[in-house]
C-alpha atoms as a PDB file:
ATOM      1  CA  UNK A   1      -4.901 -15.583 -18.050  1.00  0.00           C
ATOM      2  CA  UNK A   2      -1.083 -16.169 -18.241  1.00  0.00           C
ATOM      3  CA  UNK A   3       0.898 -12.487 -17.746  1.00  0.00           C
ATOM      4  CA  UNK A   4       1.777 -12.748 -21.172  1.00  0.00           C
ATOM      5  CA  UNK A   5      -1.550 -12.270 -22.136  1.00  0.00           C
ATOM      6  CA  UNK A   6      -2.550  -9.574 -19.602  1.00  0.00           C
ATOM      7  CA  UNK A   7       0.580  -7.696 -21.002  1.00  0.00           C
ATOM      8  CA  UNK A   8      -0.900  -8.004 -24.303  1.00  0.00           C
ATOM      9  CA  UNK A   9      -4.565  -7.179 -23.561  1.00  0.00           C
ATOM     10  CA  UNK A  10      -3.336  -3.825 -21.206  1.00  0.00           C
ATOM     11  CA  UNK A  11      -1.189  -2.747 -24.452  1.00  0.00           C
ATOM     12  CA  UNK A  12      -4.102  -3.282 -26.753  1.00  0.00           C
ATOM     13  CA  UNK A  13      -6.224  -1.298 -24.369  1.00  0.00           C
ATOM     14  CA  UNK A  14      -3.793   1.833 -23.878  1.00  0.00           C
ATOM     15  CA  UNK A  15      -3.119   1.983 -28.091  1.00  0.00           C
ATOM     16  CA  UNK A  16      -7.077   1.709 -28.499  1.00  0.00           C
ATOM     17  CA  UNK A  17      -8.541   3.714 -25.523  1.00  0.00           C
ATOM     18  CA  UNK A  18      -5.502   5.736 -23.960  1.00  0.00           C
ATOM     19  CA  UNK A  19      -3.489   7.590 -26.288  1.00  0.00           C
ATOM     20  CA  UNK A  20      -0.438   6.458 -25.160  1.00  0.00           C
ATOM     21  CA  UNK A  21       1.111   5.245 -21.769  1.00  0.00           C
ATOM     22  CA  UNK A  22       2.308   7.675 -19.659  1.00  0.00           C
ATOM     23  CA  UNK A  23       6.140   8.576 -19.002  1.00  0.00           C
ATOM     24  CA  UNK A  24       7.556   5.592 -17.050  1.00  0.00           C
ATOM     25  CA  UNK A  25       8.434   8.307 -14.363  1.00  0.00           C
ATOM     26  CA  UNK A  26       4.540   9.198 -14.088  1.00  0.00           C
ATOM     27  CA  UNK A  27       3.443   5.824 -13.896  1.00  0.00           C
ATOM     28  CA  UNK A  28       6.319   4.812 -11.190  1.00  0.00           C
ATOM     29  CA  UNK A  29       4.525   7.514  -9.554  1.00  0.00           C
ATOM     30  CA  UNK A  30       0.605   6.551 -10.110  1.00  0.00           C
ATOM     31  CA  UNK A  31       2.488   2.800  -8.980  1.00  0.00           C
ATOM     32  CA  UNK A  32       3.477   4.075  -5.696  1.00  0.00           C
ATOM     33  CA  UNK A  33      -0.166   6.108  -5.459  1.00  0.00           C
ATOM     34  CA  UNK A  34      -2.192   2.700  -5.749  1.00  0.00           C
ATOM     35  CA  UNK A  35       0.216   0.678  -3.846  1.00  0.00           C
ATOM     36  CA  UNK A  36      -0.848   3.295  -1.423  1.00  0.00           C
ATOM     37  CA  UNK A  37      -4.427   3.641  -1.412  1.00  0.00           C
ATOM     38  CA  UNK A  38      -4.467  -0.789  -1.205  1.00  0.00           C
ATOM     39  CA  UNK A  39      -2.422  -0.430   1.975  1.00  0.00           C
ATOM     40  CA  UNK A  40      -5.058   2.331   3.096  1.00  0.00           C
ATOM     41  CA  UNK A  41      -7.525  -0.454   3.035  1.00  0.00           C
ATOM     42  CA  UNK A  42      -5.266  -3.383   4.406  1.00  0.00           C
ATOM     43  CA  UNK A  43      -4.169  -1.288   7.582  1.00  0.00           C
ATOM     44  CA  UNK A  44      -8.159  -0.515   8.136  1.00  0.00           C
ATOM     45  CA  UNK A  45      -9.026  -4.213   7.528  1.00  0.00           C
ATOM     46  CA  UNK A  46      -6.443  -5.999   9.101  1.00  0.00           C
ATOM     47  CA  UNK A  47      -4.828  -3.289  11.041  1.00  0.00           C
ATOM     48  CA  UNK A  48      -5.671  -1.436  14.240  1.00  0.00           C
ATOM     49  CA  UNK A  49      -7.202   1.699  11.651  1.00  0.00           C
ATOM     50  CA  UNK A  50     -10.968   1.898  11.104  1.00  0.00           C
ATOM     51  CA  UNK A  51     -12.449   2.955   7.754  1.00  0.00           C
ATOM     52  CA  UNK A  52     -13.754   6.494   7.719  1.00  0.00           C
ATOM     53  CA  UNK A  53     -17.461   7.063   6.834  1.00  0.00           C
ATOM     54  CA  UNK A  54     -16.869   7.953   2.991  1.00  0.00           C
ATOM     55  CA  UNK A  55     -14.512   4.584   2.819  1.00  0.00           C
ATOM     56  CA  UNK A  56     -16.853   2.303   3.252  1.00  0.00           C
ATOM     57  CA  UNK A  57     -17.376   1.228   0.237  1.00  0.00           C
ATOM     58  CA  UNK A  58     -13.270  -0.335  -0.978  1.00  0.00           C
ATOM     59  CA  UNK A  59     -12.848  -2.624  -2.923  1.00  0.00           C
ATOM     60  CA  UNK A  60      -9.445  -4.076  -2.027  1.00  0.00           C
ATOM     61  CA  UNK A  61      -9.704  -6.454  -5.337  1.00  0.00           C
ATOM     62  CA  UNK A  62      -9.840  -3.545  -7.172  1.00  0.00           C
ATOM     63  CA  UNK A  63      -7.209  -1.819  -5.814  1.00  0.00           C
ATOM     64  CA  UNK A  64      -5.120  -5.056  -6.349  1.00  0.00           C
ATOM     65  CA  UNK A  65      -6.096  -4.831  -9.698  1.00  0.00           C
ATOM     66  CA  UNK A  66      -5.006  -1.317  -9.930  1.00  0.00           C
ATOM     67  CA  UNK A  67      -1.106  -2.058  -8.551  1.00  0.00           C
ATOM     68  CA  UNK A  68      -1.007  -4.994 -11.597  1.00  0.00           C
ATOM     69  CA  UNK A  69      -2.235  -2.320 -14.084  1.00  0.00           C
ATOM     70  CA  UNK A  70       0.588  -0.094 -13.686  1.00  0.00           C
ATOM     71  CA  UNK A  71       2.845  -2.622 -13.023  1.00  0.00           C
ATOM     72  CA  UNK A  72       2.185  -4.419 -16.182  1.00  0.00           C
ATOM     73  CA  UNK A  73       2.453  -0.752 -18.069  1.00  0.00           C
ATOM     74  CA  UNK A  74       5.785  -0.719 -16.354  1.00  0.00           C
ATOM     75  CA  UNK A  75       6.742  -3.135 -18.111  1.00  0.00           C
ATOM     76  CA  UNK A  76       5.328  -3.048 -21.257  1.00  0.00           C
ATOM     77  CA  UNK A  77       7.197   0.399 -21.356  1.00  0.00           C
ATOM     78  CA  UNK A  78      10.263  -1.039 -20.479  1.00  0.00           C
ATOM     79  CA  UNK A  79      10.566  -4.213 -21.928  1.00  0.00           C
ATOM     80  CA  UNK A  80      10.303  -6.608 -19.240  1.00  0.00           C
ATOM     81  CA  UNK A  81       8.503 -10.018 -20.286  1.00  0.00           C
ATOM     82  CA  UNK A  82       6.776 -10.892 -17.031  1.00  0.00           C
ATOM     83  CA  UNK A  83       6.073 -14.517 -17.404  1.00  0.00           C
ATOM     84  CA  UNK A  84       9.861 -14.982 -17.861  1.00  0.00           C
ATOM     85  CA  UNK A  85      11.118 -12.458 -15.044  1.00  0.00           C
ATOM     86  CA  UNK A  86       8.681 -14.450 -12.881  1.00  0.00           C
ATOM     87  CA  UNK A  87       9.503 -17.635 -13.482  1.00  0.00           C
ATOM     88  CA  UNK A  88      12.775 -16.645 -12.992  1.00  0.00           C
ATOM     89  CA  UNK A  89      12.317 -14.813  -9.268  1.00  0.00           C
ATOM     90  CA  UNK A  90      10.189 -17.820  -8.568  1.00  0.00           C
ATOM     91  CA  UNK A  91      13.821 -20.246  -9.145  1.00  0.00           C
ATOM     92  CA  UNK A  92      15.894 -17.414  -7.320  1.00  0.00           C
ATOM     93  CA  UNK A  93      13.475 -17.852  -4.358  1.00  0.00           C
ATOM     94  CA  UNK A  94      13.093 -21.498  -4.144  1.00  0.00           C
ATOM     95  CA  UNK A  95      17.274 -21.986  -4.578  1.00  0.00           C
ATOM     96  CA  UNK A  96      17.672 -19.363  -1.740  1.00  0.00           C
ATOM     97  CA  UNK A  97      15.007 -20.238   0.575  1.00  0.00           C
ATOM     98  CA  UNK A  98      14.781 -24.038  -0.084  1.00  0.00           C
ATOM     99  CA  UNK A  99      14.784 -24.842   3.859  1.00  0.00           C
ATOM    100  CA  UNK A 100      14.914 -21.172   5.262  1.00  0.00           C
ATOM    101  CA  UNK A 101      11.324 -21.059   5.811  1.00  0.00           C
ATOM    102  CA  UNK A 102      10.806 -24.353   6.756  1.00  0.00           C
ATOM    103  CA  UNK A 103      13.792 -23.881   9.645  1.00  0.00           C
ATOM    104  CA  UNK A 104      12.227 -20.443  10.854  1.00  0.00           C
ATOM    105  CA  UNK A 105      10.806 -21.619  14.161  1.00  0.00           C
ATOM    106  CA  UNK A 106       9.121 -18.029  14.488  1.00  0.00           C
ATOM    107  CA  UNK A 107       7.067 -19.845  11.375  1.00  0.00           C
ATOM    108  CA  UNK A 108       5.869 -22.671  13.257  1.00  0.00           C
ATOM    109  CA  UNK A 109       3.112 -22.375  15.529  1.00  0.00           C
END
C-alpha cells in the first residue's frame, strides 16, 4: 500500500466510522501516548525491563500500527502529502549522509 493510499483509506475510515478527527492538539497528544506504550514493549523486549504479568500478551506490530494511525491523521489534518514529504527526507538523508555512515568506524564491527 503506497502512503498515499493509507492516507486515503484512514480518511475514509474517520468520515465513515469516527465522526470526525480529533483536534490536531489531541491527537499530537494520543501520538506521543502510543509512541509510548511501543517503547513500553521495546525496552521489555530488547531492554534490561521484563514484561509484567498482565503484559504478556503485546503486540508490538500493533502498536507500530497505532504510531502510523495518528501519524497519518496528523497529516491528513494538516495537509502534509506523505509520499512526497518522504521521498523528500529520504533525498535530504542520502545528500547529507552519503559517506557518513559508511565512515563511522563505531558502525563497523
Amino acid at each position: 500500500m503506497k502512503l498515499s493510499e493509507a492516507q486515503e483509506q484512514v480518511d475514509k475510515w474517520i468520515k465513515t466510522y469516527g465522526v470526525r478527527y480529533f483536534s490536531e492538539l489531541t491527537n499530537m497528544a494520543i501520538l506521543t501516548e502510543e509512541v509510548g506504550e511501543l517503547a513500553r514493549i521495546m525496552a521489555r523486549k530488547y531492554g534490561d525491563q521484563s514484561f509484567k504479568s498482565n503484559e504478556q500478551n503485546t503486540d508490538m506490530a500493533d502498536e507500530m500500527a497505532d504510531v502510523l494511525w495518528v501519524l497519518i491523521c496528523l497529516a491528513n489534518q494538516t495537509g502534509v502529502d506523505l509520499e512526497e514529504a518522504f521521498a523528500k527526507n529520504i533525498a535530504k538523508k542520502t545528500k547529507r549522509d552519503a559517506n557518513r555512515h559508511l565512515n563511522n568506524s563505531k558502525l563497523k564491527k
